[in-house]
Structure formats: C-alpha cells, structure tokens
C-alpha atoms as a PDB file:
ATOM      1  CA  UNK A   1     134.796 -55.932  23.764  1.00  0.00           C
ATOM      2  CA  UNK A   2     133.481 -52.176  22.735  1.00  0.00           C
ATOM      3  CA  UNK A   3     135.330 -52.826  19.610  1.00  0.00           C
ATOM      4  CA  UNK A   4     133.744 -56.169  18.566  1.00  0.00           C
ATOM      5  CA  UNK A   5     130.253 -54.929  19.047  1.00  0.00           C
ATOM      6  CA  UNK A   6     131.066 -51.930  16.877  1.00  0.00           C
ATOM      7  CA  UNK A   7     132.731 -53.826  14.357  1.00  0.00           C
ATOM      8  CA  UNK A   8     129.420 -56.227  14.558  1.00  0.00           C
ATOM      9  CA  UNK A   9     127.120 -53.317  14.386  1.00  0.00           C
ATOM     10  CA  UNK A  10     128.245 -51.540  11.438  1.00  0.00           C
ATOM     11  CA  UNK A  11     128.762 -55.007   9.639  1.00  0.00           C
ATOM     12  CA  UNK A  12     125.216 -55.298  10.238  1.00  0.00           C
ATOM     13  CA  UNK A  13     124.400 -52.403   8.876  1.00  0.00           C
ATOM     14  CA  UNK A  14     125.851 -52.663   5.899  1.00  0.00           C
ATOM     15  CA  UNK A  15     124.599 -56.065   4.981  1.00  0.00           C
ATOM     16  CA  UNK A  16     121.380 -54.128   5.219  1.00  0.00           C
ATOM     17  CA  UNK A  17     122.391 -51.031   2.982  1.00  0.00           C
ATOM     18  CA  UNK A  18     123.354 -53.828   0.380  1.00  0.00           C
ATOM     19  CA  UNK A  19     119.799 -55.086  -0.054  1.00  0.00           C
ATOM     20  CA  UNK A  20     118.703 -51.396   0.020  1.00  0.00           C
ATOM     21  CA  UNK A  21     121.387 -50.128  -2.758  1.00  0.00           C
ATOM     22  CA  UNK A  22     119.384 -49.209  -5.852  1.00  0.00           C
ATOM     23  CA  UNK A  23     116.177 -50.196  -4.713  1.00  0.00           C
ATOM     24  CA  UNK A  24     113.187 -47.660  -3.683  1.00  0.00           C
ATOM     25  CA  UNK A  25     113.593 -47.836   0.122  1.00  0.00           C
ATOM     26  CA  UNK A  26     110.568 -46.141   2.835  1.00  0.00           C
ATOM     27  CA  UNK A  27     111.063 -45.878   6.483  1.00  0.00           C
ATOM     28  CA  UNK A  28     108.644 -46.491   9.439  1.00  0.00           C
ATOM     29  CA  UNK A  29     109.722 -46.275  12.523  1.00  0.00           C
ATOM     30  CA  UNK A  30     110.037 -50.146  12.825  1.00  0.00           C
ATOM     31  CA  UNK A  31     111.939 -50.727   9.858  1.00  0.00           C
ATOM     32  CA  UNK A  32     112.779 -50.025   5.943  1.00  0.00           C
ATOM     33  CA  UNK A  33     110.717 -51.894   3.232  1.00  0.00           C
ATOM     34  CA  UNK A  34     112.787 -52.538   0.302  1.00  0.00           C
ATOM     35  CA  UNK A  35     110.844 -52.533  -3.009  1.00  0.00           C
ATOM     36  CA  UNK A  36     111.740 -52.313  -6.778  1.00  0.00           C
ATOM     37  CA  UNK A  37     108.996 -52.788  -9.519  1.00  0.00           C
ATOM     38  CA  UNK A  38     111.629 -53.213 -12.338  1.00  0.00           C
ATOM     39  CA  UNK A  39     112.345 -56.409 -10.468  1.00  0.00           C
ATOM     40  CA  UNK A  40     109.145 -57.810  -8.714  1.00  0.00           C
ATOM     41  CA  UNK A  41     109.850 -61.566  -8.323  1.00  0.00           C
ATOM     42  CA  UNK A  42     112.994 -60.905  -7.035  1.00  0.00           C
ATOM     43  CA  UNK A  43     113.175 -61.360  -2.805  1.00  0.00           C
ATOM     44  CA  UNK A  44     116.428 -59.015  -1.807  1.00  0.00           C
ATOM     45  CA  UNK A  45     115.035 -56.259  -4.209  1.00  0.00           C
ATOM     46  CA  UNK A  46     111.391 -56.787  -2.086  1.00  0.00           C
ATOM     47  CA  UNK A  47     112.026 -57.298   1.521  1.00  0.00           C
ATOM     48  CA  UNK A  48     111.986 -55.877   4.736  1.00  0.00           C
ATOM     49  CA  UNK A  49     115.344 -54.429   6.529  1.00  0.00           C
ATOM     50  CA  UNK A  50     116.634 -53.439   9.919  1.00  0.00           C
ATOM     51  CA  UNK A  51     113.044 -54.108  11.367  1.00  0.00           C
ATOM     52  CA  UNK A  52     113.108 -52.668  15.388  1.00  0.00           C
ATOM     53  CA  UNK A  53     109.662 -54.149  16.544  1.00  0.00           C
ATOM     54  CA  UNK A  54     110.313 -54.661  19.999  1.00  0.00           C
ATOM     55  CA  UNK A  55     106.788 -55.746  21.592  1.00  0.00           C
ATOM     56  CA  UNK A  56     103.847 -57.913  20.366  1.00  0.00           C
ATOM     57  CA  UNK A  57     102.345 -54.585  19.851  1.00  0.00           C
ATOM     58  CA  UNK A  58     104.683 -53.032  17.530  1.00  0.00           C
ATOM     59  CA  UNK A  59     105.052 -56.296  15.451  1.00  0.00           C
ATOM     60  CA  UNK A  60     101.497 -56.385  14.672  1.00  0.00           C
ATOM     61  CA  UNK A  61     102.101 -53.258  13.519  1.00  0.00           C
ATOM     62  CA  UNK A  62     104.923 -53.927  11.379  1.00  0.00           C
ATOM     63  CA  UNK A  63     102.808 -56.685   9.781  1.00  0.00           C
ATOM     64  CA  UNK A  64     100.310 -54.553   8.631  1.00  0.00           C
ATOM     65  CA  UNK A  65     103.084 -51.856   7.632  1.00  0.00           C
ATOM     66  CA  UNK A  66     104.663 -54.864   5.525  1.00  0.00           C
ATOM     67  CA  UNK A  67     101.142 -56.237   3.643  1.00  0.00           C
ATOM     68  CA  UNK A  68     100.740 -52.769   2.681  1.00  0.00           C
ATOM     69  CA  UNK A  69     103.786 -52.481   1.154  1.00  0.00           C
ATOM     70  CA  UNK A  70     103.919 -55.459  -0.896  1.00  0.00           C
ATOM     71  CA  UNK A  71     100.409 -55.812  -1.209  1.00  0.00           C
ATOM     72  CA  UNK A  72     100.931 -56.393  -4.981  1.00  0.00           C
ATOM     73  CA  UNK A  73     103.586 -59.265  -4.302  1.00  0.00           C
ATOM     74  CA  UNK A  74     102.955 -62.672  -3.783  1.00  0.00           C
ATOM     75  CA  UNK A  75     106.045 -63.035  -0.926  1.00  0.00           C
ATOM     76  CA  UNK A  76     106.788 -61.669   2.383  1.00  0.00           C
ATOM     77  CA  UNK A  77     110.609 -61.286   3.222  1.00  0.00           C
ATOM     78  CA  UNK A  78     112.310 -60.217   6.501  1.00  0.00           C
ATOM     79  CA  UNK A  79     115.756 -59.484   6.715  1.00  0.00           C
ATOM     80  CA  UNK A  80     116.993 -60.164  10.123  1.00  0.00           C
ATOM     81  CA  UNK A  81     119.935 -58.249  11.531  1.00  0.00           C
ATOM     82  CA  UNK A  82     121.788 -59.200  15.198  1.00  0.00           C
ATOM     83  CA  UNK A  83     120.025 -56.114  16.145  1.00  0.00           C
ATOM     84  CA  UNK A  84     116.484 -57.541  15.366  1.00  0.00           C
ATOM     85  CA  UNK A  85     114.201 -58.036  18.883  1.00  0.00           C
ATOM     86  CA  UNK A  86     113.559 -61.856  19.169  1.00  0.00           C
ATOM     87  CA  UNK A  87     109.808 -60.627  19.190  1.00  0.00           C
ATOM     88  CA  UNK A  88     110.063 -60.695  15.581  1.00  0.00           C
ATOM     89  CA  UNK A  89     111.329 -63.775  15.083  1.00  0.00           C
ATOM     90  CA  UNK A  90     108.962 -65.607  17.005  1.00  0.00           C
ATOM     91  CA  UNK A  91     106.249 -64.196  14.898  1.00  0.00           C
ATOM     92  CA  UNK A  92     107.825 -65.289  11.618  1.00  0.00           C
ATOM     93  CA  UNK A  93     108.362 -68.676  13.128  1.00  0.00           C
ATOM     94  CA  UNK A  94     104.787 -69.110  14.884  1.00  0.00           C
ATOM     95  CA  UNK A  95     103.104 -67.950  11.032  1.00  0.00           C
ATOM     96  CA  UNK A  96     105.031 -70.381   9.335  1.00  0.00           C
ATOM     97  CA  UNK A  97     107.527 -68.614   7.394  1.00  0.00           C
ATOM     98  CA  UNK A  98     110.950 -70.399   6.335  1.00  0.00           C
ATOM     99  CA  UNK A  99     114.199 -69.365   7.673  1.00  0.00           C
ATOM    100  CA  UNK A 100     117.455 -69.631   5.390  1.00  0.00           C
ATOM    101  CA  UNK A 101     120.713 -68.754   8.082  1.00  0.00           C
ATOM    102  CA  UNK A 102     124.054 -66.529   6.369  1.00  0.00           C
ATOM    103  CA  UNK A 103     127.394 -66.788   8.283  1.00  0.00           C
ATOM    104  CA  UNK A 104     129.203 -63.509   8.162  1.00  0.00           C
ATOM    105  CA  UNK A 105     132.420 -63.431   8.178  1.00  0.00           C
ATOM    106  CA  UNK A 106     135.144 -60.240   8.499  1.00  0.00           C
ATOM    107  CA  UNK A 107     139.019 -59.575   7.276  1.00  0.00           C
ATOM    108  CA  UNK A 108     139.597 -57.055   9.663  1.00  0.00           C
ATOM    109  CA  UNK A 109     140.672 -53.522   8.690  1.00  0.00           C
ATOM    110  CA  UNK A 110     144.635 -53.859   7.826  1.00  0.00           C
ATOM    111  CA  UNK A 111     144.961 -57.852   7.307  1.00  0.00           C
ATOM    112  CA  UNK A 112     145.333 -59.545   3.880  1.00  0.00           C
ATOM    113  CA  UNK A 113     143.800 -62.702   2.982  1.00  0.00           C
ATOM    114  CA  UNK A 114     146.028 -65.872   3.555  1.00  0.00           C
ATOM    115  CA  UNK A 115     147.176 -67.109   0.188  1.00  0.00           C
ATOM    116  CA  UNK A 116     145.538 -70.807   0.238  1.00  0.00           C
ATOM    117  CA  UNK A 117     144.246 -72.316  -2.706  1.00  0.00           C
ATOM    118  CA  UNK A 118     146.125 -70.099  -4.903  1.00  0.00           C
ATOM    119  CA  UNK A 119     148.045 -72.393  -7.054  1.00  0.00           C
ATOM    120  CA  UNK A 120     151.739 -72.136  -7.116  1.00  0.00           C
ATOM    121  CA  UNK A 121     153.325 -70.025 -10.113  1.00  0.00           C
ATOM    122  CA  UNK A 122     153.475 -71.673 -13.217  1.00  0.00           C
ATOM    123  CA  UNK A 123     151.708 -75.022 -11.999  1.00  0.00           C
ATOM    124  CA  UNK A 124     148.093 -73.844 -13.264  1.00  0.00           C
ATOM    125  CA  UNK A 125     147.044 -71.595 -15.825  1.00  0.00           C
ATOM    126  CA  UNK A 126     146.394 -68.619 -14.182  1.00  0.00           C
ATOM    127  CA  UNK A 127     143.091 -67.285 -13.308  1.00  0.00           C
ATOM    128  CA  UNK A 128     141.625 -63.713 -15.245  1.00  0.00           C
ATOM    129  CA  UNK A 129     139.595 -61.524 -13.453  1.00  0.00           C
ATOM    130  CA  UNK A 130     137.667 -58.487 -15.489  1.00  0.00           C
ATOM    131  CA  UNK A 131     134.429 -56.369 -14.804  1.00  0.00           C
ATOM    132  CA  UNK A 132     131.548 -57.390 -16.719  1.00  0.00           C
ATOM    133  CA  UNK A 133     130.647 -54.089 -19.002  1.00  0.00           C
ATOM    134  CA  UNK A 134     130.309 -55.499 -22.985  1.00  0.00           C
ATOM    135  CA  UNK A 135     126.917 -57.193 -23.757  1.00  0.00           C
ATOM    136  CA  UNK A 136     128.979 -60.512 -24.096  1.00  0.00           C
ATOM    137  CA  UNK A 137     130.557 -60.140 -21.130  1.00  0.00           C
ATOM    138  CA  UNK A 138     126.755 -59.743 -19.469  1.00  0.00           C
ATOM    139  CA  UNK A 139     125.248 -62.576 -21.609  1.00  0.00           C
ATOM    140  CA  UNK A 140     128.262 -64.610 -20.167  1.00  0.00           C
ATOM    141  CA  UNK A 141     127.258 -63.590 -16.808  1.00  0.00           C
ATOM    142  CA  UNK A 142     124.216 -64.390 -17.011  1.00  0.00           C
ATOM    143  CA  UNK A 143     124.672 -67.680 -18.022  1.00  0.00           C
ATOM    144  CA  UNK A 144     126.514 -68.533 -15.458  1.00  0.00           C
ATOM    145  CA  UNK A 145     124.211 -67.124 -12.874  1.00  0.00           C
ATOM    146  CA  UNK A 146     121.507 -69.261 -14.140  1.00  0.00           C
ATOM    147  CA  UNK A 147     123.989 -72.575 -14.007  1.00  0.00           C
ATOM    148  CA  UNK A 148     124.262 -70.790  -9.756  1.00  0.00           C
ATOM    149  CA  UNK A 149     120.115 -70.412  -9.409  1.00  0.00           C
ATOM    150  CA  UNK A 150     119.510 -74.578 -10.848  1.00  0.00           C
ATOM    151  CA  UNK A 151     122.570 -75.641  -8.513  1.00  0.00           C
ATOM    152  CA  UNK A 152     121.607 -73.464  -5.160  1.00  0.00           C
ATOM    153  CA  UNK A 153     117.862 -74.483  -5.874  1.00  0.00           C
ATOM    154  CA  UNK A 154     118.780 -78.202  -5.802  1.00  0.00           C
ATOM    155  CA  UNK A 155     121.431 -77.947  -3.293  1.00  0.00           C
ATOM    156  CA  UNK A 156     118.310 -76.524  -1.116  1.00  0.00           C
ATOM    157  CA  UNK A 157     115.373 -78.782  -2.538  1.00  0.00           C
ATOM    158  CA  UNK A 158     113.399 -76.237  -4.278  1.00  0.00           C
ATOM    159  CA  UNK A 159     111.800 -75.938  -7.671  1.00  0.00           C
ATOM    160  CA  UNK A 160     114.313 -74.415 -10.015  1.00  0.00           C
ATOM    161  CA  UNK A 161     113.416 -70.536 -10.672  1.00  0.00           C
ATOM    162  CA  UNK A 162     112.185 -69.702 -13.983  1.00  0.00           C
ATOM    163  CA  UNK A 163     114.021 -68.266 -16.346  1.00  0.00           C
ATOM    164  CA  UNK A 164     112.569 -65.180 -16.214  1.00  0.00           C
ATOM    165  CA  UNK A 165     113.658 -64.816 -12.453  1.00  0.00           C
ATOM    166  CA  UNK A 166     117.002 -65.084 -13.140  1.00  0.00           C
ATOM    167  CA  UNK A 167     116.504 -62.606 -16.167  1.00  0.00           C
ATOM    168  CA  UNK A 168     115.759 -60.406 -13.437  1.00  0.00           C
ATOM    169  CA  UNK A 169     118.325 -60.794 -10.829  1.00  0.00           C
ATOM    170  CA  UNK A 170     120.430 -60.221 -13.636  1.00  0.00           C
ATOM    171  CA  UNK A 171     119.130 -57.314 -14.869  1.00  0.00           C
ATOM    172  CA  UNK A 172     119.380 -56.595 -10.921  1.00  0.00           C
ATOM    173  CA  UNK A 173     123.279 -57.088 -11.134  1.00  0.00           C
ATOM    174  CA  UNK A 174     123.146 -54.697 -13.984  1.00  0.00           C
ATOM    175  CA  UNK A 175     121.067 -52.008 -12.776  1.00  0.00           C
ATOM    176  CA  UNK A 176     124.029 -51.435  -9.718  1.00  0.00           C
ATOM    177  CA  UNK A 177     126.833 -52.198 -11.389  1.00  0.00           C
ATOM    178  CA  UNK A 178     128.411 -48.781 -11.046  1.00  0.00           C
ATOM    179  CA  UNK A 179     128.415 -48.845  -7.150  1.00  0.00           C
ATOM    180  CA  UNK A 180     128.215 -52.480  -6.929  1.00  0.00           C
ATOM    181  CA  UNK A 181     130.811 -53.694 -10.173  1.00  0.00           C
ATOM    182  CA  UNK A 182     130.657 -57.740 -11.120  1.00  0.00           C
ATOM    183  CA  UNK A 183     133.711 -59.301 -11.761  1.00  0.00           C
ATOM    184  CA  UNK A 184     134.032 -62.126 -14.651  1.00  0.00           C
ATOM    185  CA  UNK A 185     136.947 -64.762 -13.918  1.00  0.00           C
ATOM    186  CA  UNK A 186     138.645 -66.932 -16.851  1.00  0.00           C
ATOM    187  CA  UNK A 187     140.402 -69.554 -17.332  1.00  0.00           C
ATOM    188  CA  UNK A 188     142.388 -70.992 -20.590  1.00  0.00           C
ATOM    189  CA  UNK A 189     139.741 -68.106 -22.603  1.00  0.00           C
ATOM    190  CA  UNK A 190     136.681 -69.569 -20.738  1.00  0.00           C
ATOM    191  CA  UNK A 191     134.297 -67.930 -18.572  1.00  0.00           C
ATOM    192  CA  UNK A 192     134.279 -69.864 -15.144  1.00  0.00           C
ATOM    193  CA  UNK A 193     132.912 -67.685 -12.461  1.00  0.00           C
ATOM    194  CA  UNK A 194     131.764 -64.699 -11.415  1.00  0.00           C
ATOM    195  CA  UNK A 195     131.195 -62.317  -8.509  1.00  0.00           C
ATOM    196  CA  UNK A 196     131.086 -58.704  -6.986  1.00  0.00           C
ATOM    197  CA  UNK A 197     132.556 -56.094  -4.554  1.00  0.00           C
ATOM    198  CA  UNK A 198     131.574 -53.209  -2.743  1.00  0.00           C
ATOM    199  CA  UNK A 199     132.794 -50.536  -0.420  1.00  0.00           C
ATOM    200  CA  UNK A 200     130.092 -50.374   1.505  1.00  0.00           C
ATOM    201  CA  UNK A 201     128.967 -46.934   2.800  1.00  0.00           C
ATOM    202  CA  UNK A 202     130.931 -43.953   3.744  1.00  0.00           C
ATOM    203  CA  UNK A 203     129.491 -44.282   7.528  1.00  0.00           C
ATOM    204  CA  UNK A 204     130.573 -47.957   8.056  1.00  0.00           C
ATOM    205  CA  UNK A 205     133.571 -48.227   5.462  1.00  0.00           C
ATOM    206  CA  UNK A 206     132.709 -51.893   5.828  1.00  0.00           C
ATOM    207  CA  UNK A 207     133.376 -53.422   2.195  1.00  0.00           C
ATOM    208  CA  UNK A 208     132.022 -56.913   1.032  1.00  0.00           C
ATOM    209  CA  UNK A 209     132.587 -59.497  -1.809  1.00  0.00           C
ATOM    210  CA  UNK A 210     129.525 -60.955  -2.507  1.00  0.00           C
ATOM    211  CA  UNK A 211     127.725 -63.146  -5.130  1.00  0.00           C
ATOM    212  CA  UNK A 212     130.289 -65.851  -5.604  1.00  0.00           C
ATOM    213  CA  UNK A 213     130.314 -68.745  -8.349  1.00  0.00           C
ATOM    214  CA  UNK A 214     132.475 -71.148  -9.898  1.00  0.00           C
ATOM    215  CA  UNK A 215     131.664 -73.478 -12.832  1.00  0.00           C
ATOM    216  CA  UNK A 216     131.273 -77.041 -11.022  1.00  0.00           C
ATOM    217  CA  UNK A 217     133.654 -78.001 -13.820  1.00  0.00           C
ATOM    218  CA  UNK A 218     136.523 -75.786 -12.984  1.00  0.00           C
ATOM    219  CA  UNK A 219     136.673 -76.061  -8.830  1.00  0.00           C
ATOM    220  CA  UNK A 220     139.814 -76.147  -7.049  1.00  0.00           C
ATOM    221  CA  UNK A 221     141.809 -74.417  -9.390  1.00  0.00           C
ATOM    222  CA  UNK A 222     142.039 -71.152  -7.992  1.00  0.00           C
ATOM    223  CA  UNK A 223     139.220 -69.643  -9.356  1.00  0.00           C
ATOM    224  CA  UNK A 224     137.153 -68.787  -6.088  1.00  0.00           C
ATOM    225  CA  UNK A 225     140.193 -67.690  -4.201  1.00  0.00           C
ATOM    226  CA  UNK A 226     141.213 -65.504  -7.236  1.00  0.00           C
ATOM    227  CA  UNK A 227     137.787 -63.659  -7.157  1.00  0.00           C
ATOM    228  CA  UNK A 228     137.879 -62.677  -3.068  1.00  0.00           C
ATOM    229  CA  UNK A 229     141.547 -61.529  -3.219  1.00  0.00           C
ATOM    230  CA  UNK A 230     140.148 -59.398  -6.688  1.00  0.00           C
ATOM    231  CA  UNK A 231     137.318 -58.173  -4.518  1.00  0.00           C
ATOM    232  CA  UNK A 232     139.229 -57.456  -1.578  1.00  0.00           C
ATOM    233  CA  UNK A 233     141.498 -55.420  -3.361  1.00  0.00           C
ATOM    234  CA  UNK A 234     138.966 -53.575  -5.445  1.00  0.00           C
ATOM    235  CA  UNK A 235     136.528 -52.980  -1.996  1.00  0.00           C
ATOM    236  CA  UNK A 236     139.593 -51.196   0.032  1.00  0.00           C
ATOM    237  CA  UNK A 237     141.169 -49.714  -3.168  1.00  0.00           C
ATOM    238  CA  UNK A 238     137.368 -47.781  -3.087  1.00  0.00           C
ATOM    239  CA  UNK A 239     137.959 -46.628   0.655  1.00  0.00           C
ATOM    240  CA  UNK A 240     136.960 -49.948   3.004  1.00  0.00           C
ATOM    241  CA  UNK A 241     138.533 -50.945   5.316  1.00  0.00           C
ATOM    242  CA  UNK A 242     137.057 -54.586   7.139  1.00  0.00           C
ATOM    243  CA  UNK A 243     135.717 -56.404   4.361  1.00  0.00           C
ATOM    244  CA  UNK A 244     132.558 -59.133   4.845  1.00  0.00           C
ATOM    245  CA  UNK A 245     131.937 -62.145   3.305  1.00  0.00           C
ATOM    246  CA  UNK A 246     128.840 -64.515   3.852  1.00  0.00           C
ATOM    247  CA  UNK A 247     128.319 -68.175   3.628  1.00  0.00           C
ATOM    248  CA  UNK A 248     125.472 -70.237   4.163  1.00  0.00           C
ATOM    249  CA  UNK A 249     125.333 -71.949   7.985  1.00  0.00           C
ATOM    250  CA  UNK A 250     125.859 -75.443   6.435  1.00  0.00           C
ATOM    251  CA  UNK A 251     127.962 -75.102   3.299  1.00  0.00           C
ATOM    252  CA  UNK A 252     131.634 -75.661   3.222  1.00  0.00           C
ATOM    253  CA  UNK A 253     132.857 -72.397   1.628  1.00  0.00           C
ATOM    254  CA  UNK A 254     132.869 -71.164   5.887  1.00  0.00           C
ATOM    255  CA  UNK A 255     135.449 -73.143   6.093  1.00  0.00           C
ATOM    256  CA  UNK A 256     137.596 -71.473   3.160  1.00  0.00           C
ATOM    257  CA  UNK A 257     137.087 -68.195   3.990  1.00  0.00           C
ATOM    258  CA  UNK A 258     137.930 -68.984   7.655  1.00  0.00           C
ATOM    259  CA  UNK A 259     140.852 -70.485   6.723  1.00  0.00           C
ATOM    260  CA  UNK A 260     141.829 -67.358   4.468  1.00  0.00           C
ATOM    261  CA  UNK A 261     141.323 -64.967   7.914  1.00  0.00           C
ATOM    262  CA  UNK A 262     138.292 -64.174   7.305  1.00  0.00           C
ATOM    263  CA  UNK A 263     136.762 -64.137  11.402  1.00  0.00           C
ATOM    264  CA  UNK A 264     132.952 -65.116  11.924  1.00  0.00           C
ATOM    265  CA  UNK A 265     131.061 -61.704  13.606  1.00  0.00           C
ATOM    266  CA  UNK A 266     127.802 -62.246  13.205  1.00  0.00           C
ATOM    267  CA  UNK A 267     124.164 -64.049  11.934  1.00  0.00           C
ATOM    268  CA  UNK A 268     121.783 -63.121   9.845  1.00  0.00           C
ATOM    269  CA  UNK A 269     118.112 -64.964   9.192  1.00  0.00           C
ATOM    270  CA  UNK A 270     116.244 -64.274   5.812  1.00  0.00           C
ATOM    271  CA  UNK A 271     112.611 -65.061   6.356  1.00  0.00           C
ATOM    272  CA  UNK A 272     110.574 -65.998   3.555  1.00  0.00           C
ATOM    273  CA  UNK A 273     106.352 -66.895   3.002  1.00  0.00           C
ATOM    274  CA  UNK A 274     105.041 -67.344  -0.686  1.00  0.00           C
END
C-alpha cells in the first residue's frame, strides 16, 4: 500500500532527525555523521544516520568518511534505517560490530491510545505528570535515569556505564529540552518515572514518545501508561499527527504498546564497535 510505505518512510526519517536534533550534523553523499563534543561518550549524540552506501565501493568509502569523523572517539555507531542497502549491513556484521534491534511502532494520525492499564477512578492514587525545568526536578531525573542505565545494562549483560556517562546523557536530555521537553511522573509525592515527547519535524509531522522509565518499585500502577497518553497528547497538541514509539525486539513493553493501538511499521538496527 502507497500509504504504508509513506507512512514507513517518513517514520524513518524522523527516528533519524531525533538522533540528529541538537547535535552538530555533516552530510556526505552516503550519509549524515552525528557528532557532539559536549557529549563524547555518548553513542546517539556520535553516530552515523540515514547512511545510502549502496555498493562495496561506496561502503568502503563511507568507512573511511566515518573514521574521519570520529577519529577522536573510541566507538563506531551506525544507525540503520529500512531504507539502509543490505551492503551495509553485511559489512558491519562481517567486521564484527554488535547489533541491538528497536521495534517501531505507530498510533496512526486521528486514533487515541486504548485506555489499558489505566487504573479505574478512585482505585489508585493517581499518577502526576510535569516537565522537568527546576534543578530538583533535573537532579530527580537524573537519578532515575541512572537507576534506567544499571537496569538496561544488566538486562543486556554489559558493564554498568560510569557515572559520568550518564552525567552526560543527562546533560544530553537537558541540552534539548526545549524541542524535545522530559516529562517527570509522581506518585503519592514521589518521583517514579520519567520520559519525553516530540513533534517531530514540520516535513514528516511524525511525533514520538521516547525515553521511557518506571521505578521497578512502582510497575503496574499506571505509571507507564500515564506517561505515553501525556506524550501523545503533548506531541499532537505541538502539530503531529502519527505518533512512534520504540521497543526493544525482545522486551515485553511491544506487547503494551500493541495492545494500546500502537501498529508495528518498521525496524531499525543500531550498530556498535568499541
């Protein structure tokens, strides 16, 4: 269907604009290499995006392009896009990079999120949702970004990040929080969760809600749901219309969003060597 692959195109591109947004981006005519130097360590903030390389030819190419680029880091990153050549891929594979797999998933344009999870009036405290701006309201963000980085890290088998990685994806979160706004959730006066929404850009009008955590402590209680409907609501109130969400391949969240409407459109492969 025309309309499927358009939806799936501009969904694509606007997962890529979001590691781009308020980073230093340069074009080739293979692809777009991502850097920031406020945040070095930090792989969406130093990757490559929407890479074209068609041909063993223009890959090697794009290689070179890339260890130029981030000559000074000590990581390689590919983003890849449904619209990546497998002639990429292959390469990433065959030198031994690591491949970590995001489910996208899409509320189409006009359709509201299915109510599950949402606790019934009165039967829960209810769940608070406000945008992180005070320094308290950071310092509890960040706090419970680092409890995310020690559970994903486990969850995956890798060391734990350091400290001062997580300083700096949170100084990340900071940096675009006027186009990009991160939303605190609460309940009973406690900070619980956290995550973000965007409209995407004015091309696509594709919005997301993005950056997702609850408090292992305070699951099933709304908290999650609360934050996507906030999101939702925030990303077309700012002119989306389909909003994206993304889970990883093998975590149960999929499941959740599916369940909410959310309908699976596309793929997308970060590649990593370090």
């Amino acid at each position: 269907m025309a309309g499927a692959a358009e939806l799936l195109e501009r969904a694509a591109r606007t997962e890529s604009a979001y590691f781009e947004l308020g980073n230093r981006v340069s074009d080739s005519d293979l692809a777009r290499f991502v850097t920031n130097p406020d945040t070095p360590d930090i792989w969406d903030s130093n990757c490559v995006t929407r890479a074209r390389a068609a041909t063993p030819g223009q890959v090697e190419e794009l290689m070179a392009e890339a260890a130029i680029h981030y000559a000074a880091a000590d990581h390689r990153v590919f983003k890849l896009d449904p619209l990546t050549p497998a002639a990429l891929e292959v390469r990433l594979l065959l030198d031994g990079y690591r491949g970590d797999t995001l489910l996208h998933l899409v509320l189409p344009e006009a359709e509201e999120a299915a109510d599950i999870a949402m606790p019934r009036p009165g039967s829960r405290p209810a769940v608070s949702i406000r945008p992180a701006e005070s320094e308290a309201d950071w310092a509890s963000l960040a706090r419970l970004a680092r409890a995310d980085h020690e559970e994903a890290n486990a969850r995956e088998g890798r060391p734990v990040w350091s400290q001062e990685v997580s300083d700096q994806m949170v100084a990340r979160k900071r940096q675009r929080s006027d186009q990009l706004p991160f939303f605190l959730a609460s309940l009973d006066g406690r900070d619980v969760g956290h995550g973000c929404a965007w409209a995407g850009t004015p091309e696509e009008k594709v919005g997301m809600v993005e950056d997702l955590f609850t408090d292992p402590g305070f699951r099933h209680r709304g908290v999650a749901s609360a934050l996507i409907f906030h999101g939702i609501a925030w990303a077309r109130a700012a002119g989306a219309g389909p909003v994206m969400i993304g889970a990883v391949d093998d975590d149960t969240p999929r499941l959740m969003y599916a369940a909410m409407g959310f309908r699976p459109v596309f793929v997308s492969r970060t590649y990593i060597s370090s």
